[in-house]
C-alpha atoms as a PDB file:
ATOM      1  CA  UNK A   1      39.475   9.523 141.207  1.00  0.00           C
ATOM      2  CA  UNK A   2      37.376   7.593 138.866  1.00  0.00           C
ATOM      3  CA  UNK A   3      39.992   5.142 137.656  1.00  0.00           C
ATOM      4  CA  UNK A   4      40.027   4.189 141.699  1.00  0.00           C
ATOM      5  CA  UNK A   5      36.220   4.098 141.463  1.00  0.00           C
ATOM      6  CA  UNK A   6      36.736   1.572 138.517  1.00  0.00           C
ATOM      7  CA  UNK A   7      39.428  -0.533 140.327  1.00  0.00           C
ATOM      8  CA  UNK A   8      36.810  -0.757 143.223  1.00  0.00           C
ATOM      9  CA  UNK A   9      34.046  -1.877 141.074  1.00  0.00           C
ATOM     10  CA  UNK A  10      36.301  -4.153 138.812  1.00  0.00           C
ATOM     11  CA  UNK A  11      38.180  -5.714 142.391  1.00  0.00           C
ATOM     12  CA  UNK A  12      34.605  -6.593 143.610  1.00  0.00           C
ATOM     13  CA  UNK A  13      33.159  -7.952 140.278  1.00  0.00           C
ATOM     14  CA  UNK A  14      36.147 -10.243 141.008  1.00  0.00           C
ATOM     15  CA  UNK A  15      35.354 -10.905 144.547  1.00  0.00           C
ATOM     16  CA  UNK A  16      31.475 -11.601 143.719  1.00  0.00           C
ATOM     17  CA  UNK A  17      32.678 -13.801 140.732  1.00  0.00           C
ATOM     18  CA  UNK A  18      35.448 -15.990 142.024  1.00  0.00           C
ATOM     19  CA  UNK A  19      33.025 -18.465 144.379  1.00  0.00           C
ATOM     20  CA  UNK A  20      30.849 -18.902 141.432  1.00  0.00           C
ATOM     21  CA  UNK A  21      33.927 -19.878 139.398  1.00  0.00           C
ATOM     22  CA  UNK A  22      35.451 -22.636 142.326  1.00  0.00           C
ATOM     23  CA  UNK A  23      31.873 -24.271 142.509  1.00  0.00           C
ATOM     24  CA  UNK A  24      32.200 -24.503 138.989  1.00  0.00           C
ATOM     25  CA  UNK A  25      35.786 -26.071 138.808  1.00  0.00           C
ATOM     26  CA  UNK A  26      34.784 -28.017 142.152  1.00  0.00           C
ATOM     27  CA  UNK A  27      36.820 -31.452 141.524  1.00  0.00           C
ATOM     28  CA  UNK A  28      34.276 -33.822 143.858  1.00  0.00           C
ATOM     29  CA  UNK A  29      36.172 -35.056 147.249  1.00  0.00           C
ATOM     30  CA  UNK A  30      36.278 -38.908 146.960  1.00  0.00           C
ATOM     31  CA  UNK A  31      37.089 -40.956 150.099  1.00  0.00           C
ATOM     32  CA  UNK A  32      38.405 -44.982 149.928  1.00  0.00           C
ATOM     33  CA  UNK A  33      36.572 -47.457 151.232  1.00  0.00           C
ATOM     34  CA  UNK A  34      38.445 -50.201 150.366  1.00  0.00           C
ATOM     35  CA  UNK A  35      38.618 -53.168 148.308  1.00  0.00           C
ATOM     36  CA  UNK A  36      36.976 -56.613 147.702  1.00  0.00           C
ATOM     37  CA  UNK A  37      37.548 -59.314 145.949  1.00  0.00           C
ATOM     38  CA  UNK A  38      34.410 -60.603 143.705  1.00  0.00           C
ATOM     39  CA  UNK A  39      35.254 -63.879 141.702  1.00  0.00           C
ATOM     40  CA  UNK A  40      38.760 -63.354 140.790  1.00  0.00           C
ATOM     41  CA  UNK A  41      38.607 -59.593 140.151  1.00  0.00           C
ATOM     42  CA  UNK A  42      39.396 -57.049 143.324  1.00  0.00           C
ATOM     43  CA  UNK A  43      37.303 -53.876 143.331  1.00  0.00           C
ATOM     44  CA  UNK A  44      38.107 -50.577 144.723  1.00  0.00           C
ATOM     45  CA  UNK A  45      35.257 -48.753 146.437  1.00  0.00           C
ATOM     46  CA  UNK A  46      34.960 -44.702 146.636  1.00  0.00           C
ATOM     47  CA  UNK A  47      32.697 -42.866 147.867  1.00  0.00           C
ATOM     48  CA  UNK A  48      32.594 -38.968 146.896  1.00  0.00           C
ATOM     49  CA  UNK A  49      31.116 -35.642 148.280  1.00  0.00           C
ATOM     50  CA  UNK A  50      28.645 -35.257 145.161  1.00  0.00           C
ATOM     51  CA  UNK A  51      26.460 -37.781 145.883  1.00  0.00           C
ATOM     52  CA  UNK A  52      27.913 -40.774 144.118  1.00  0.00           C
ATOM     53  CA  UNK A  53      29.487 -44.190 144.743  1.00  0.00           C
ATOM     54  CA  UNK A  54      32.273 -45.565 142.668  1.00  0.00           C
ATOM     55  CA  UNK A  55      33.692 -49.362 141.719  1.00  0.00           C
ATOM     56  CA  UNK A  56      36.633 -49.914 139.723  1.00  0.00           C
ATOM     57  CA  UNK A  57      39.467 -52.179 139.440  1.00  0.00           C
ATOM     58  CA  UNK A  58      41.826 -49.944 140.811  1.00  0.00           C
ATOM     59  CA  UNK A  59      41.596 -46.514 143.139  1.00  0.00           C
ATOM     60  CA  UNK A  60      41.925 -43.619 140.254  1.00  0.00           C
ATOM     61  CA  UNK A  61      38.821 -41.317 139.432  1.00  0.00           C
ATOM     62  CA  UNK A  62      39.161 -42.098 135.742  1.00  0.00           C
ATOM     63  CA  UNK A  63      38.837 -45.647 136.498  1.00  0.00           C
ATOM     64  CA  UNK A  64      35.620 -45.940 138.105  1.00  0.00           C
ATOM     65  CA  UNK A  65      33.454 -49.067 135.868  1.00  0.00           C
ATOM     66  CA  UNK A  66      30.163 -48.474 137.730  1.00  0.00           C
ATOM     67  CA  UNK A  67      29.277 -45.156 139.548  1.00  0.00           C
ATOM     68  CA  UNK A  68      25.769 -44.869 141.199  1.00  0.00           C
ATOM     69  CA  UNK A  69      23.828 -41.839 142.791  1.00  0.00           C
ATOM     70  CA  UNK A  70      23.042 -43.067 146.688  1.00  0.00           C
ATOM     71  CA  UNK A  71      19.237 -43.726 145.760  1.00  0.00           C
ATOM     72  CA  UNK A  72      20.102 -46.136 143.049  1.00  0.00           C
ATOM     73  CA  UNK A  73      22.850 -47.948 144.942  1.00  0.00           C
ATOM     74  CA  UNK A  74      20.728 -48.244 148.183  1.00  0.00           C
ATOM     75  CA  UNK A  75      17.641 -49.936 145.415  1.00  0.00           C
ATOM     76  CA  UNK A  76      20.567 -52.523 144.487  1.00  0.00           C
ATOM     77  CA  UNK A  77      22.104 -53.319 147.659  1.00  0.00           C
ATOM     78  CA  UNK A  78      18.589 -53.982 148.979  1.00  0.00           C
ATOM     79  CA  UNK A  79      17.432 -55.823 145.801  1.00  0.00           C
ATOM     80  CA  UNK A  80      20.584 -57.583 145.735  1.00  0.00           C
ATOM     81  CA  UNK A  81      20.525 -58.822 149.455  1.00  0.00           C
ATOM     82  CA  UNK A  82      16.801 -60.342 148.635  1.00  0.00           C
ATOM     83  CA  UNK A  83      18.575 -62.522 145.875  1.00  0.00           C
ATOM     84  CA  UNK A  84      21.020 -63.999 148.254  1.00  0.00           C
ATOM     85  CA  UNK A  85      18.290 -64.545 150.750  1.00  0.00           C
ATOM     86  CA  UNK A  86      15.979 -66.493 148.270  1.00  0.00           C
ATOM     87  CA  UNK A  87      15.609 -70.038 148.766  1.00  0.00           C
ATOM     88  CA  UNK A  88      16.853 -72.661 146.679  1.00  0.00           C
ATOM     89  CA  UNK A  89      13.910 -74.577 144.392  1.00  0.00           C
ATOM     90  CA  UNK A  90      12.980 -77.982 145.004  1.00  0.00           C
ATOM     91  CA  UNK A  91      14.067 -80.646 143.243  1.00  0.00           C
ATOM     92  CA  UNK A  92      10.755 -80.679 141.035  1.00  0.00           C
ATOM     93  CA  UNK A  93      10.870 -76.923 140.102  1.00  0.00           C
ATOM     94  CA  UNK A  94      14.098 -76.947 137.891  1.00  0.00           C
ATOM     95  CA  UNK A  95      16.521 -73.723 137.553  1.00  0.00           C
ATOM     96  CA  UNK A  96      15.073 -70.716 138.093  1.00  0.00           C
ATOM     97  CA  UNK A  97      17.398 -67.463 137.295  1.00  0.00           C
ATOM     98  CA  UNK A  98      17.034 -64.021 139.314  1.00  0.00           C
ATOM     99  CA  UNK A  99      18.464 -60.699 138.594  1.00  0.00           C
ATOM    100  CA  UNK A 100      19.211 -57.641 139.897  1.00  0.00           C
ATOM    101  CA  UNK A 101      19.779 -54.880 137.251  1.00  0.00           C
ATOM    102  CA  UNK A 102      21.666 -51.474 137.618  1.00  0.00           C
ATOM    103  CA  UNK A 103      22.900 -49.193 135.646  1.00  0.00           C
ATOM    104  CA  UNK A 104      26.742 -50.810 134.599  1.00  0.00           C
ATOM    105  CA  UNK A 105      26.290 -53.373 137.316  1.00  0.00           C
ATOM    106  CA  UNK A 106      24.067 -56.675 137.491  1.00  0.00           C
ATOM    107  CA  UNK A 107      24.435 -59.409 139.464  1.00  0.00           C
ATOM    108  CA  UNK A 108      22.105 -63.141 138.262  1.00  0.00           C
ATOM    109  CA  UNK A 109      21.688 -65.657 140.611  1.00  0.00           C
ATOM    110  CA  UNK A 110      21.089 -69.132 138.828  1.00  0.00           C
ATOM    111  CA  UNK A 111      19.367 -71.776 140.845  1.00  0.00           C
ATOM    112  CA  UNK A 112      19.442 -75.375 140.796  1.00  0.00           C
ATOM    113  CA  UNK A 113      17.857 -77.693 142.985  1.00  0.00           C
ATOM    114  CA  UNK A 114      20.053 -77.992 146.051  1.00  0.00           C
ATOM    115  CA  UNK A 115      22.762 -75.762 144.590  1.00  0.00           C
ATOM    116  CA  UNK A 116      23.599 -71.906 143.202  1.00  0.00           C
ATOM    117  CA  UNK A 117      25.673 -70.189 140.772  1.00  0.00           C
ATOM    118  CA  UNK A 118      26.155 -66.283 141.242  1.00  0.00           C
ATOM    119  CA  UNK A 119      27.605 -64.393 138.211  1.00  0.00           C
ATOM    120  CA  UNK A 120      28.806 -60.508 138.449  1.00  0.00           C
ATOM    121  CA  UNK A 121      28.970 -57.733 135.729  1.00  0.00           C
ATOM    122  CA  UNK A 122      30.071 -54.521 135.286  1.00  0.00           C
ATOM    123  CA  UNK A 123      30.016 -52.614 131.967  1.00  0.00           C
ATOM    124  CA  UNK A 124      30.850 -49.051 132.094  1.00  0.00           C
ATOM    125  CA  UNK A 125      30.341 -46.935 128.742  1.00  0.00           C
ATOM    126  CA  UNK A 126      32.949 -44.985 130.782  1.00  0.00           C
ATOM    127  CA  UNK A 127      35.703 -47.718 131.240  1.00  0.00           C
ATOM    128  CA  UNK A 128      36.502 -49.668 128.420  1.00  0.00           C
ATOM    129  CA  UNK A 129      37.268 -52.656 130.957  1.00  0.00           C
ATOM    130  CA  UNK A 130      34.786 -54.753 131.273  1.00  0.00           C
ATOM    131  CA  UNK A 131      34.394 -57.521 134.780  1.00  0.00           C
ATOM    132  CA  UNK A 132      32.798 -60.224 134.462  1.00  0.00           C
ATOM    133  CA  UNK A 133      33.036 -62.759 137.308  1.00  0.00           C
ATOM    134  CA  UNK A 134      31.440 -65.837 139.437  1.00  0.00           C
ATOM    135  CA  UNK A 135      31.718 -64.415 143.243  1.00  0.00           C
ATOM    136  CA  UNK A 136      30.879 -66.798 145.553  1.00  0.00           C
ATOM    137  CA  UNK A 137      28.115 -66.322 148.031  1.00  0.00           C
ATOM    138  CA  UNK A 138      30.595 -65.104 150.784  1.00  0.00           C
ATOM    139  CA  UNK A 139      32.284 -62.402 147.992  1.00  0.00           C
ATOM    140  CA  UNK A 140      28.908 -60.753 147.472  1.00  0.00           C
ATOM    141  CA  UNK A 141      27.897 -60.546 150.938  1.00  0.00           C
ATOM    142  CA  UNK A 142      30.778 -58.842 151.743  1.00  0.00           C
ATOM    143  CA  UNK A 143      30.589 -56.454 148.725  1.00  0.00           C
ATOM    144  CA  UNK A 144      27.137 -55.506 149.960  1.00  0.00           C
ATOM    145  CA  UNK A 145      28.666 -54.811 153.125  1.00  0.00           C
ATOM    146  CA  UNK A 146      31.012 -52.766 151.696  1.00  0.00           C
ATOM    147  CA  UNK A 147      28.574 -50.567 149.244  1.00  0.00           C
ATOM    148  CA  UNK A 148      26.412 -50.177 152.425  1.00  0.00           C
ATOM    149  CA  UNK A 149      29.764 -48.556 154.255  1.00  0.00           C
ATOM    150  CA  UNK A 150      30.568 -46.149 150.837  1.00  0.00           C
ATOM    151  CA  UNK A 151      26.740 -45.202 150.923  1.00  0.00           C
ATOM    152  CA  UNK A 152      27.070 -44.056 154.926  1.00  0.00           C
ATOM    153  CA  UNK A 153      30.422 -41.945 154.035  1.00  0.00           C
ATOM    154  CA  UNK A 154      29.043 -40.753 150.907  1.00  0.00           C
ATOM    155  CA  UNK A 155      26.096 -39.519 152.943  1.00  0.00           C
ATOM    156  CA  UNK A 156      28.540 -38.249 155.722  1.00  0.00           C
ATOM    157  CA  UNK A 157      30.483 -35.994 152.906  1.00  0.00           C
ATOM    158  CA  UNK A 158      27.577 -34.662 150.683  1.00  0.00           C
ATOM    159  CA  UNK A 159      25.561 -31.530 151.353  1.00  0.00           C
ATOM    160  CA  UNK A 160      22.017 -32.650 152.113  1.00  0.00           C
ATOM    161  CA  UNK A 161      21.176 -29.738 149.065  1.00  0.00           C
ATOM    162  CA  UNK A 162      23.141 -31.944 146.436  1.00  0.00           C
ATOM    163  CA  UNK A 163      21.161 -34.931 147.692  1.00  0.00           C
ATOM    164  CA  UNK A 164      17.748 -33.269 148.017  1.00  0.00           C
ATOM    165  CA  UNK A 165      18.426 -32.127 144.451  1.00  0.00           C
ATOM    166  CA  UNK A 166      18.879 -35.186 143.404  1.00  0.00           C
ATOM    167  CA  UNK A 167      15.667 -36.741 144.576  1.00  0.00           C
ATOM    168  CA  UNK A 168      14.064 -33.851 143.261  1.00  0.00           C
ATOM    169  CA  UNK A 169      15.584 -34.590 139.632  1.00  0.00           C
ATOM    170  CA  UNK A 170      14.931 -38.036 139.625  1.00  0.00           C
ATOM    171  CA  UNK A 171      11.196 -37.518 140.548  1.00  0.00           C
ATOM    172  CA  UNK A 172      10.648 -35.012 137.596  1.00  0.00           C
ATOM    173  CA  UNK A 173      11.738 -31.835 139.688  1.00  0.00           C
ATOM    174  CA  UNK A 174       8.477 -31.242 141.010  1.00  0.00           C
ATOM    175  CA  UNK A 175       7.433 -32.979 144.839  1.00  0.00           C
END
């Protein structure tokens, strides 16, 4: 009798402590969105159920040269729009350079009167490749488009908790 009272309490120990141990081994679901070509490099985009948004030169996980959390990718696609919306200086005013920062990704756009260069960089401490390319206007317009589409289906596949966690870390954990 009480080795069957210690198989019951050792069989639910188990059943108590095998969700914990999934979450914890949870590999994050990662759906395609596709590719684009940026200069003469072609990107693969991913977006995955954890709250994050992946580039890389081709579609494996350990590939990924620039991976965002939504909230920074959304700051950059927005930031990055406004630079390909800014008008060109006169002909008096010179070159003026813009940039849009983010972490492992920046994109400069160098202005001339009456004409504009776009340069785009990723730099992953996680990917020893590094991309460095001159996408023309058309190229980054279209990436946008596309990191717009991988932040909806990231949004689709993560848990509102993991994003509302999220927010809450990145504002010091307190509202």
């Amino acid at each position: 009798m009480p080795y069957r009272r210690l198989g019951l309490i050792v069989l639910t120990s188990l059943a108590l402590a095998a969700p914990t141990f999934a979450s914890a081994q949870r590999v994050p679901r990662a759906r395609r969105i596709g590719a684009v070509t940026v200069g003469d490099a072609r990107l693969e985009l991913l977006a995955y159920d954890d709250g994050t948004v992946t580039a890389g030169t081709s579609s494996t996980m350990t590939s990924a040269m620039a991976r965002w959390r939504g909230d920074e990718l959304r700051a950059w696609v927005d930031t990055a729009s406004a630079i390909l919306r800014c008008p060109e200086p006169e002909a008096a005013d010179g070159e003026v350079s813009v940039a849009t920062p983010i972490d492992g990704m920046w994109l400069v756009r160098q202005m001339h009167a009456k004409s504009s260069t776009y340069v785009l960089s990723i730099i992953s401490p996680a990917s020893p490749e590094v991309l460095d390319t001159s996408p023309t206007a058309a190229q980054l317009q279209t990436l946008i488009r596309m990191l717009m589409r991988a932040d909806v289906a990231m949004r689709a596949m993560t848990p509102d908790s993991v994003l509302h966690s999220a927010r809450l870390a990145g504002r010091g954990g307190s509202r």
